[in-house]
C-alpha atoms as a PDB file:
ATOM      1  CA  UNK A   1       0.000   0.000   0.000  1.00  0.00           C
ATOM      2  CA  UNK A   2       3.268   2.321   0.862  1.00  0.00           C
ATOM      3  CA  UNK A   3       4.413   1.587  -2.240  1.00  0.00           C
ATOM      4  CA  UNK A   4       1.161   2.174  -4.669  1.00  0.00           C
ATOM      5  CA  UNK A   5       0.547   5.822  -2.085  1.00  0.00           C
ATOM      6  CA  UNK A   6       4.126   6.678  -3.714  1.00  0.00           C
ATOM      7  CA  UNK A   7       2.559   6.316  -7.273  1.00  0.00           C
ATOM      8  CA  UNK A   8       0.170   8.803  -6.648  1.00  0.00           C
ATOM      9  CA  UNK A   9       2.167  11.425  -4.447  1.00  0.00           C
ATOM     10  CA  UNK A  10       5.938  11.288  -5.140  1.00  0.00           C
ATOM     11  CA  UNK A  11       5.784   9.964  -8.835  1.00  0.00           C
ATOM     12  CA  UNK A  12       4.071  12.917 -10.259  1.00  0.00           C
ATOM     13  CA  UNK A  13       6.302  15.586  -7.931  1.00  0.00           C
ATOM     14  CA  UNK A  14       9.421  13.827  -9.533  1.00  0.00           C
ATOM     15  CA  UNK A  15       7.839  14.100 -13.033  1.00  0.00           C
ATOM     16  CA  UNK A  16       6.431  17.558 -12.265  1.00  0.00           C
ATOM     17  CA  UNK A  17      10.260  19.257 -11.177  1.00  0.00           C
ATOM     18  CA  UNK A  18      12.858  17.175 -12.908  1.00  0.00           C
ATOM     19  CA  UNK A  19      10.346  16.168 -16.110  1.00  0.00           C
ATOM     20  CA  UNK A  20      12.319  13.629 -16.901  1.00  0.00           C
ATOM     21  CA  UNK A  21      12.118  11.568 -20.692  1.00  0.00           C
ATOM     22  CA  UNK A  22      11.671   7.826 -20.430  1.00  0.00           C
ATOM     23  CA  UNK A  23      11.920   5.749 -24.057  1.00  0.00           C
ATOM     24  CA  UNK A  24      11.168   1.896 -24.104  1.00  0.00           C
ATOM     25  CA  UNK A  25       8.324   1.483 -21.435  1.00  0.00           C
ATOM     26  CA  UNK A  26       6.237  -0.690 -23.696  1.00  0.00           C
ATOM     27  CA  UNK A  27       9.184  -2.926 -23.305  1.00  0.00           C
ATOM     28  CA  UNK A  28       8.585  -3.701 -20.038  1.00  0.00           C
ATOM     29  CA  UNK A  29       5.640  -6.343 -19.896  1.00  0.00           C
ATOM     30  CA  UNK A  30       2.382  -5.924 -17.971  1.00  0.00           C
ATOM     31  CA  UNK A  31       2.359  -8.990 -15.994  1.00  0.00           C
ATOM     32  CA  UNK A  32       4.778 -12.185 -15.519  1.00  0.00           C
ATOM     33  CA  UNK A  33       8.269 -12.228 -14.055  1.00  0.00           C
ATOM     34  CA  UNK A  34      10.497  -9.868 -15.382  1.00  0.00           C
ATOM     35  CA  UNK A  35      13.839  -8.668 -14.282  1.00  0.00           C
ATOM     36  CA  UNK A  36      15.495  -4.732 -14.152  1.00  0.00           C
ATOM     37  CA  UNK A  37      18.595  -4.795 -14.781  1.00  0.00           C
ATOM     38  CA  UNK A  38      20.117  -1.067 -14.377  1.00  0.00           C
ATOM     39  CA  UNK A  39      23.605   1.327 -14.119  1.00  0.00           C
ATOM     40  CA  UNK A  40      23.626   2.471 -10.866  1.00  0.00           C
ATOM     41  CA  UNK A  41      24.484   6.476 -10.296  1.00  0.00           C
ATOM     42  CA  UNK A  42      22.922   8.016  -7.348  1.00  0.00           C
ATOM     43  CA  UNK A  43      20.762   6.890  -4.874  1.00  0.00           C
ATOM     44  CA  UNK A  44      18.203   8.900  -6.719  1.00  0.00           C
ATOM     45  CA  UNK A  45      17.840   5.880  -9.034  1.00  0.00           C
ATOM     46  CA  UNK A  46      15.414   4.205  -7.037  1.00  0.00           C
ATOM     47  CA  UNK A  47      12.817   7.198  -7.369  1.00  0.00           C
ATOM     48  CA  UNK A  48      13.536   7.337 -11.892  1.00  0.00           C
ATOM     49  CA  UNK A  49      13.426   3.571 -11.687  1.00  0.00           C
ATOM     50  CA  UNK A  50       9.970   3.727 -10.483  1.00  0.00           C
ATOM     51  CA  UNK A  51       8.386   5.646 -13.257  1.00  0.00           C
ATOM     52  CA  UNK A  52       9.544   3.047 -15.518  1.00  0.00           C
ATOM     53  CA  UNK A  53       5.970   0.455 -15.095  1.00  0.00           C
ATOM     54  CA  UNK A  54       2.990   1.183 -12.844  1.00  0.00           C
ATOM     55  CA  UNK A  55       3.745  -2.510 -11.503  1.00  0.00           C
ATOM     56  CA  UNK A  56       5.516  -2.607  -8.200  1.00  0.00           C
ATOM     57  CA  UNK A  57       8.904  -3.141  -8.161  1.00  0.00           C
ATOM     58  CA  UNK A  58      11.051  -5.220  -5.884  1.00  0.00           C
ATOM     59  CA  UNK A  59      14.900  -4.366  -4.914  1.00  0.00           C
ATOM     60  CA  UNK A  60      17.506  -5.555  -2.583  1.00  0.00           C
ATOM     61  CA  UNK A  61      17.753  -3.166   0.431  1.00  0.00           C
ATOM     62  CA  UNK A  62      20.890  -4.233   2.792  1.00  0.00           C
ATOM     63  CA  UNK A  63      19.844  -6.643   5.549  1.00  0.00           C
ATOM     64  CA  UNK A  64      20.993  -3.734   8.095  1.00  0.00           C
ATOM     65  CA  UNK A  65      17.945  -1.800   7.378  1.00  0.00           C
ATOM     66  CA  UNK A  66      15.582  -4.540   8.501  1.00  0.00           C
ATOM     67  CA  UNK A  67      17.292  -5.126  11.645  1.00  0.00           C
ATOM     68  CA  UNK A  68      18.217  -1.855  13.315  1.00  0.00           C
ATOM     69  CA  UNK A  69      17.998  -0.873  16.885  1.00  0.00           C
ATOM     70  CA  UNK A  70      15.829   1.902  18.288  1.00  0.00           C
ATOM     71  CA  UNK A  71      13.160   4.203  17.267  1.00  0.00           C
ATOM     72  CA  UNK A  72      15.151   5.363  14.096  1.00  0.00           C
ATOM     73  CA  UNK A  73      15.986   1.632  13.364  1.00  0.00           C
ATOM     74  CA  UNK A  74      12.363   0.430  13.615  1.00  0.00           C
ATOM     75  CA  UNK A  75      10.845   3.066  11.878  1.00  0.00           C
ATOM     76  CA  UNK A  76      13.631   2.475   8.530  1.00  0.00           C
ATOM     77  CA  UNK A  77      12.635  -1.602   8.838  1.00  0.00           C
ATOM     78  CA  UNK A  78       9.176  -0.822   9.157  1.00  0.00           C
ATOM     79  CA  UNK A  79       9.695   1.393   6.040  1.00  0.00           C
ATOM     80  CA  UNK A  80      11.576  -1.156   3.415  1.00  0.00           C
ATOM     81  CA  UNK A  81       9.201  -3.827   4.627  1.00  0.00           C
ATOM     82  CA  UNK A  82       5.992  -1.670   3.993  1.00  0.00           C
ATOM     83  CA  UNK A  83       7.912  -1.051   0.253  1.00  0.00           C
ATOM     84  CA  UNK A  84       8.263  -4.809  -0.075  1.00  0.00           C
ATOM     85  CA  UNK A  85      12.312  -4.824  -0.604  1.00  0.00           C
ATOM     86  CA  UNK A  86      14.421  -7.844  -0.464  1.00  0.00           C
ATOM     87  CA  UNK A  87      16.704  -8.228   2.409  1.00  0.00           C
ATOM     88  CA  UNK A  88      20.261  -8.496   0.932  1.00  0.00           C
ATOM     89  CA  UNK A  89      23.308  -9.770   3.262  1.00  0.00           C
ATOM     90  CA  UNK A  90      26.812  -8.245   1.767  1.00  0.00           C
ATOM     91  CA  UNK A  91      29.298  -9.805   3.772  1.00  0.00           C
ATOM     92  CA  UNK A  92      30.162 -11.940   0.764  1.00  0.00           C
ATOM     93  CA  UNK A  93      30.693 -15.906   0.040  1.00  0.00           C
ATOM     94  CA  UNK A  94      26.917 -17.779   0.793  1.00  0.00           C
ATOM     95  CA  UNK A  95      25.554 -15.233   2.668  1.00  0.00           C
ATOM     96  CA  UNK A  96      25.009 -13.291  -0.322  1.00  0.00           C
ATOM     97  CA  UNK A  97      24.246 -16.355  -3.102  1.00  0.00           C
ATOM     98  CA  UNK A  98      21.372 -17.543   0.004  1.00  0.00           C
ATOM     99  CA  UNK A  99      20.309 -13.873  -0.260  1.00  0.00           C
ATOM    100  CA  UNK A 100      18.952 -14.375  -3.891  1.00  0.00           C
ATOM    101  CA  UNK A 101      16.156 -16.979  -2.690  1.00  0.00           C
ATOM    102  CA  UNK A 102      13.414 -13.925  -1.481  1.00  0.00           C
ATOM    103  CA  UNK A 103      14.740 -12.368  -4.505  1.00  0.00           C
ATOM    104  CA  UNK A 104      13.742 -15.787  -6.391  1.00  0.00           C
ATOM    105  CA  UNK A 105      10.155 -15.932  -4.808  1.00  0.00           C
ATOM    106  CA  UNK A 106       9.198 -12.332  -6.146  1.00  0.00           C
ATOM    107  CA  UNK A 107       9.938 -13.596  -9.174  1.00  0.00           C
ATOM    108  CA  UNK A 108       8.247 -16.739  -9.112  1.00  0.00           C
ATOM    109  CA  UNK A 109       5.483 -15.255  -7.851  1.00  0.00           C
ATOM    110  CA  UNK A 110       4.725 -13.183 -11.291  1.00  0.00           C
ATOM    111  CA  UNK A 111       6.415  -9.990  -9.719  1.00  0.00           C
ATOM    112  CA  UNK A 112       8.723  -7.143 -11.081  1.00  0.00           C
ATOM    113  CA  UNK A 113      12.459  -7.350  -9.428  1.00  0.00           C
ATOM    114  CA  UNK A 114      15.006  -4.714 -10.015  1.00  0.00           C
ATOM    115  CA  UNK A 115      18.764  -4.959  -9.347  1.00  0.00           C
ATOM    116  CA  UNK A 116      21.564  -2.820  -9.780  1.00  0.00           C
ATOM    117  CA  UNK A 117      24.455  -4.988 -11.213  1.00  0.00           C
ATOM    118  CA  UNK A 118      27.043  -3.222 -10.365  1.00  0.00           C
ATOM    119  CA  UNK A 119      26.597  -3.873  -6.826  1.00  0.00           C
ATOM    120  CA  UNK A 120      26.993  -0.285  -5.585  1.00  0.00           C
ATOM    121  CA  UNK A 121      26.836   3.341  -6.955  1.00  0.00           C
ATOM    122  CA  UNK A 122      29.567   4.016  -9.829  1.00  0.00           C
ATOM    123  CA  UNK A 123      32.237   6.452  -8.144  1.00  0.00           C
ATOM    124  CA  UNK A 124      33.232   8.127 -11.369  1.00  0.00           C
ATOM    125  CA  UNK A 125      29.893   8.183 -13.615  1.00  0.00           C
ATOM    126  CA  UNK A 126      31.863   5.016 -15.853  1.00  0.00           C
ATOM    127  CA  UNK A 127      29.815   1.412 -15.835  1.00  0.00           C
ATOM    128  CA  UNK A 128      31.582  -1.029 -13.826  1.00  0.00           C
ATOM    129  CA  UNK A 129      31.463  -5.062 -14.079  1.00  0.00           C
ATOM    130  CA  UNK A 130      28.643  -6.625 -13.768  1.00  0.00           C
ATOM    131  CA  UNK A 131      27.880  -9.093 -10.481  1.00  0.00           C
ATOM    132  CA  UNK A 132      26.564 -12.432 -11.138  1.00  0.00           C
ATOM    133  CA  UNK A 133      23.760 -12.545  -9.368  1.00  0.00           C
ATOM    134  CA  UNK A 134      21.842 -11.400 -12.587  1.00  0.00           C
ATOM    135  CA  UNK A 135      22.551 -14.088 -14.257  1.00  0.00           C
ATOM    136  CA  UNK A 136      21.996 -16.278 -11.241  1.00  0.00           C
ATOM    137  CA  UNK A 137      18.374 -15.102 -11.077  1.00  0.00           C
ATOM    138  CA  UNK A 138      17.334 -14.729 -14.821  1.00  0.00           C
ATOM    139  CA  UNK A 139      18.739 -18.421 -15.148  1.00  0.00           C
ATOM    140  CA  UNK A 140      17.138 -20.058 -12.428  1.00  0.00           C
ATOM    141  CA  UNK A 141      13.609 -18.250 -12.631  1.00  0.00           C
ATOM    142  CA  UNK A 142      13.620 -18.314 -16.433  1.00  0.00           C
ATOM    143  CA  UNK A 143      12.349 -14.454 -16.205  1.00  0.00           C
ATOM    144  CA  UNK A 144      13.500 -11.886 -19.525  1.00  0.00           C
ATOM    145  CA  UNK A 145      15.911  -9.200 -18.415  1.00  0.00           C
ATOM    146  CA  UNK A 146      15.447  -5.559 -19.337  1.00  0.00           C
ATOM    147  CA  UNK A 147      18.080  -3.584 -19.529  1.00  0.00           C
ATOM    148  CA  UNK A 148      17.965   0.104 -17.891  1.00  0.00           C
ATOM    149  CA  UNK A 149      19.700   2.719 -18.617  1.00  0.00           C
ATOM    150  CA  UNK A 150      19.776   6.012 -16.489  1.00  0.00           C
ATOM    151  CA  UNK A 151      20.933   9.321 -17.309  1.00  0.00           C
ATOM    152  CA  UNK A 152      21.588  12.272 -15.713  1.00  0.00           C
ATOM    153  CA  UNK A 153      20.654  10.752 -12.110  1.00  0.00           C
ATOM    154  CA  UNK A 154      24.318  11.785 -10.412  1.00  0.00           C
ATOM    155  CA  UNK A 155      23.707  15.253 -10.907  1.00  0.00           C
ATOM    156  CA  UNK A 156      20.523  15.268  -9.483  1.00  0.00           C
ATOM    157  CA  UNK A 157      22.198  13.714  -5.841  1.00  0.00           C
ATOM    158  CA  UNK A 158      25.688  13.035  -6.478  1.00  0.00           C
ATOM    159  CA  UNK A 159      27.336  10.606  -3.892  1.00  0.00           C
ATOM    160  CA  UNK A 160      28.096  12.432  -0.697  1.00  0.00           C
ATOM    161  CA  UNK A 161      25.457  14.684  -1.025  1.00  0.00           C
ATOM    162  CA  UNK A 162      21.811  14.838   1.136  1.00  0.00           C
ATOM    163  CA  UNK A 163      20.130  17.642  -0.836  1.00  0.00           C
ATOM    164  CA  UNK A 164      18.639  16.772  -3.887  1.00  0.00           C
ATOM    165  CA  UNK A 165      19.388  19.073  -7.590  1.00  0.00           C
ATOM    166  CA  UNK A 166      17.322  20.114  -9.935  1.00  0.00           C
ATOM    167  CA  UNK A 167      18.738  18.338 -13.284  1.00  0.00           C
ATOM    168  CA  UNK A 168      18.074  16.795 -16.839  1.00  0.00           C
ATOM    169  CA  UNK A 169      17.419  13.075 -16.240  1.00  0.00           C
ATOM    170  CA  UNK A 170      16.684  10.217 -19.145  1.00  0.00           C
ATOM    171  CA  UNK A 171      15.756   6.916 -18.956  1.00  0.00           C
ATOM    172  CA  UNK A 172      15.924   4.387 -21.601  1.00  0.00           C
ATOM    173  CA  UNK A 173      14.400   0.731 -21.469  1.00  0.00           C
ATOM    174  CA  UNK A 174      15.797  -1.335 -23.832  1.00  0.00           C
ATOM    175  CA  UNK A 175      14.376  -4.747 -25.388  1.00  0.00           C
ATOM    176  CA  UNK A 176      13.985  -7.826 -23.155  1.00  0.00           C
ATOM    177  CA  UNK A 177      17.017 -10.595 -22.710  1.00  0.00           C
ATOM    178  CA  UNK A 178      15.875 -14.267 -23.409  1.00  0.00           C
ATOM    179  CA  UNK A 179      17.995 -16.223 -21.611  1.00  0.00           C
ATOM    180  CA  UNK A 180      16.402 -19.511 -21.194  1.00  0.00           C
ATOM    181  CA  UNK A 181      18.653 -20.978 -23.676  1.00  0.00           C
ATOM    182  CA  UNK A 182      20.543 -21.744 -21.319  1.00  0.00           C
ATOM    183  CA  UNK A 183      18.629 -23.413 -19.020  1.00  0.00           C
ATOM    184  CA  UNK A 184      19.631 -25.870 -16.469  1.00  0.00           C
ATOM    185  CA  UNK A 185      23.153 -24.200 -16.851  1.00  0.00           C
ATOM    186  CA  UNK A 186      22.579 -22.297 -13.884  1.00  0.00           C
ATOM    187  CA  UNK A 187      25.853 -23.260 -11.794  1.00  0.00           C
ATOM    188  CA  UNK A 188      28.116 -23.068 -14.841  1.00  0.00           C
ATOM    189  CA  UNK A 189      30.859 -20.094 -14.149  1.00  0.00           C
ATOM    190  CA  UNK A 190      31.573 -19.379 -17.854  1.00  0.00           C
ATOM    191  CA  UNK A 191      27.533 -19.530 -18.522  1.00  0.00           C
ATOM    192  CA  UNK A 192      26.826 -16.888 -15.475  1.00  0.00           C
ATOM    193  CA  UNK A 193      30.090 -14.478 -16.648  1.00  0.00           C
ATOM    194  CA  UNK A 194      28.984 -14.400 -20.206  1.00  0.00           C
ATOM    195  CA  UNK A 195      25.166 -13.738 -19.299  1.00  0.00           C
ATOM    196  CA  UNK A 196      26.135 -10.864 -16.771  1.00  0.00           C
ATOM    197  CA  UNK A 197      28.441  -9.418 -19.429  1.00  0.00           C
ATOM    198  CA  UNK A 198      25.637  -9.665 -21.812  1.00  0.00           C
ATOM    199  CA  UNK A 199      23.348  -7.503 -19.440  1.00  0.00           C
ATOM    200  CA  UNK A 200      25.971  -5.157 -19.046  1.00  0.00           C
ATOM    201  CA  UNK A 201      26.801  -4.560 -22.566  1.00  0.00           C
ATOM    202  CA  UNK A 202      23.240  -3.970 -23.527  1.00  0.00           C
ATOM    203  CA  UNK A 203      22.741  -1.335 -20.677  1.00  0.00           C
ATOM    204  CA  UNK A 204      26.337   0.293 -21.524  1.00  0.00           C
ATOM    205  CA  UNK A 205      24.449   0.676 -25.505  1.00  0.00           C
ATOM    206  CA  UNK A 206      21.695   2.082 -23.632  1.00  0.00           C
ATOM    207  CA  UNK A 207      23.700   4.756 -21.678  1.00  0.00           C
ATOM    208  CA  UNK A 208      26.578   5.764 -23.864  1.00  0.00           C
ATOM    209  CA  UNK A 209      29.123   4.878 -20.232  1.00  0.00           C
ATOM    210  CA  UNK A 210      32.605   4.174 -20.470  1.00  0.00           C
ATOM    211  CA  UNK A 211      32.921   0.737 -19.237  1.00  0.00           C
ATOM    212  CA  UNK A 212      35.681  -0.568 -17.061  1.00  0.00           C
ATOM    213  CA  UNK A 213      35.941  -4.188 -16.691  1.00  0.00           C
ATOM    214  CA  UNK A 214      36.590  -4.600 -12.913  1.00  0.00           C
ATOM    215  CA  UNK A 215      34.024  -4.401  -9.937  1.00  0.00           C
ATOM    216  CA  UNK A 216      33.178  -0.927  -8.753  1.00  0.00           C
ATOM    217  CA  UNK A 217      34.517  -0.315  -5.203  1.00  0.00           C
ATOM    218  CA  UNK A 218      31.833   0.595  -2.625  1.00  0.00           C
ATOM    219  CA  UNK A 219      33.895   3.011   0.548  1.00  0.00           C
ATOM    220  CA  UNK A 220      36.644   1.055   0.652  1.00  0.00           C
ATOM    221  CA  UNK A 221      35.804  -1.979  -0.954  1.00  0.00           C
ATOM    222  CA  UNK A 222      32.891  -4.498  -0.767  1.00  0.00           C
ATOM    223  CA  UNK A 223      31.361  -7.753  -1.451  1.00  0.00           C
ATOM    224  CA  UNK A 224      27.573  -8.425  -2.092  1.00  0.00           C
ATOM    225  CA  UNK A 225      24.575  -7.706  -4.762  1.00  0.00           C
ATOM    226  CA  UNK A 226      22.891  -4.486  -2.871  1.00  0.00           C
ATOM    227  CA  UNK A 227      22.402  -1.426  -2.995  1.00  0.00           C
ATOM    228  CA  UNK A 228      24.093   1.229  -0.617  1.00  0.00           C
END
């Protein structure tokens, strides 16, 4: 219900002071599984994400925000819960492949999910290497991946920064990935790498970004699929 209030408070503000241009929308379906796969700029992404599809959409949020202590705590977890998010460890190793199951069920329940590849925000405004679990989750569930490209979005609240800009922002949605030609290939390393590359590529066509083929570090280095 949060979620769907947003829609019809904070959507049309956004649209109404940054008027931002979205191409591609028709590509993303109006029912069934389907997967975002976007560049990751500014924490601002979440809000442009959101006027991709009037269907909800599902991200990770890190596991700290559902278990914090105190009023402030409680009040954040009772937020990303209301929002339906996905819990997300990012200590690394199986932590984070077990945190891809609730990620799994949104998706096998018909749902929208949305995930950042990347990992975290890029430092520079360049697209980093892709993070497997992607691939993991478009080759298990079987769902199409769209590719999402933002633009404009670290300008608007650059990294470091609390107060939001006034700035051009674009959004393109490019055409679906059908990866269940693979299927059943799921735990094969080369399979995963070349189907996370293939996501990346498509959204680095989408965006224009230089790419650098390495893992973006997140303050000082990281391991995990969320968002920070």
């Amino acid at each position: 219900m949060l979620y769907k209030t947003l829609q019809w408070t904070a959507a049309p503000t956004i649209k109404l002071i940054y008027r931002p241009w979205i191409d591609g929308k028709e590509n993303i379906p109006e029912d069934g599984p389907v997967i975002l796969a976007s560049n990751h700029l500014s924490v601002a992404d979440h809000y442009f994400l959101g006027l991709t599809t009037k269907r909800h959409i599902a991200t990770m949020a890190k596991i700290e925000y559902f278990t914090g202590a105190g009023l402030k705590g409680k009040l954040i977890s009772s937020t990303v819960k209301a929002l339906g998010q996905v819990a997300v460890d990012r200590s690394g190793g199986r932590k984070s492949a077990a945190s891809l199951e609730p990620s799994l069920e949104v998706l096998e329940e018909g749902r929208v999910f949305a995930i950042f590849p990347e990992g975290t925000r890029s430092p520079d405004g360049r697209l980093y290497r892709g993070k497997p679990g992607v691939a993991r989750l478009a080759l298990t569930s079987g769902a199409p991946v769209i590719p999402i490209g933002l633009i404009g979005t670290e300008k608007v609240l650059p990294i470091g920064e609390s107060r939001p800009r006034v700035a051009p922002v674009g959004v393109r949605v490019g055409k679906p990935l059908d990866f269940t030609r693979y299927k059943g290939m799921e735990n094969d390393r080369v399979v995963i790498r070349a189907v996370t590359d293939e996501v990346m590529d498509a959204i680095r066509r989408l965006t224009g970004q230089e790419y650098v083929d390495k893992y973006a570090k997140r303050n000082g280095a990281g391991k995990g699929e969320g968002d920070d």
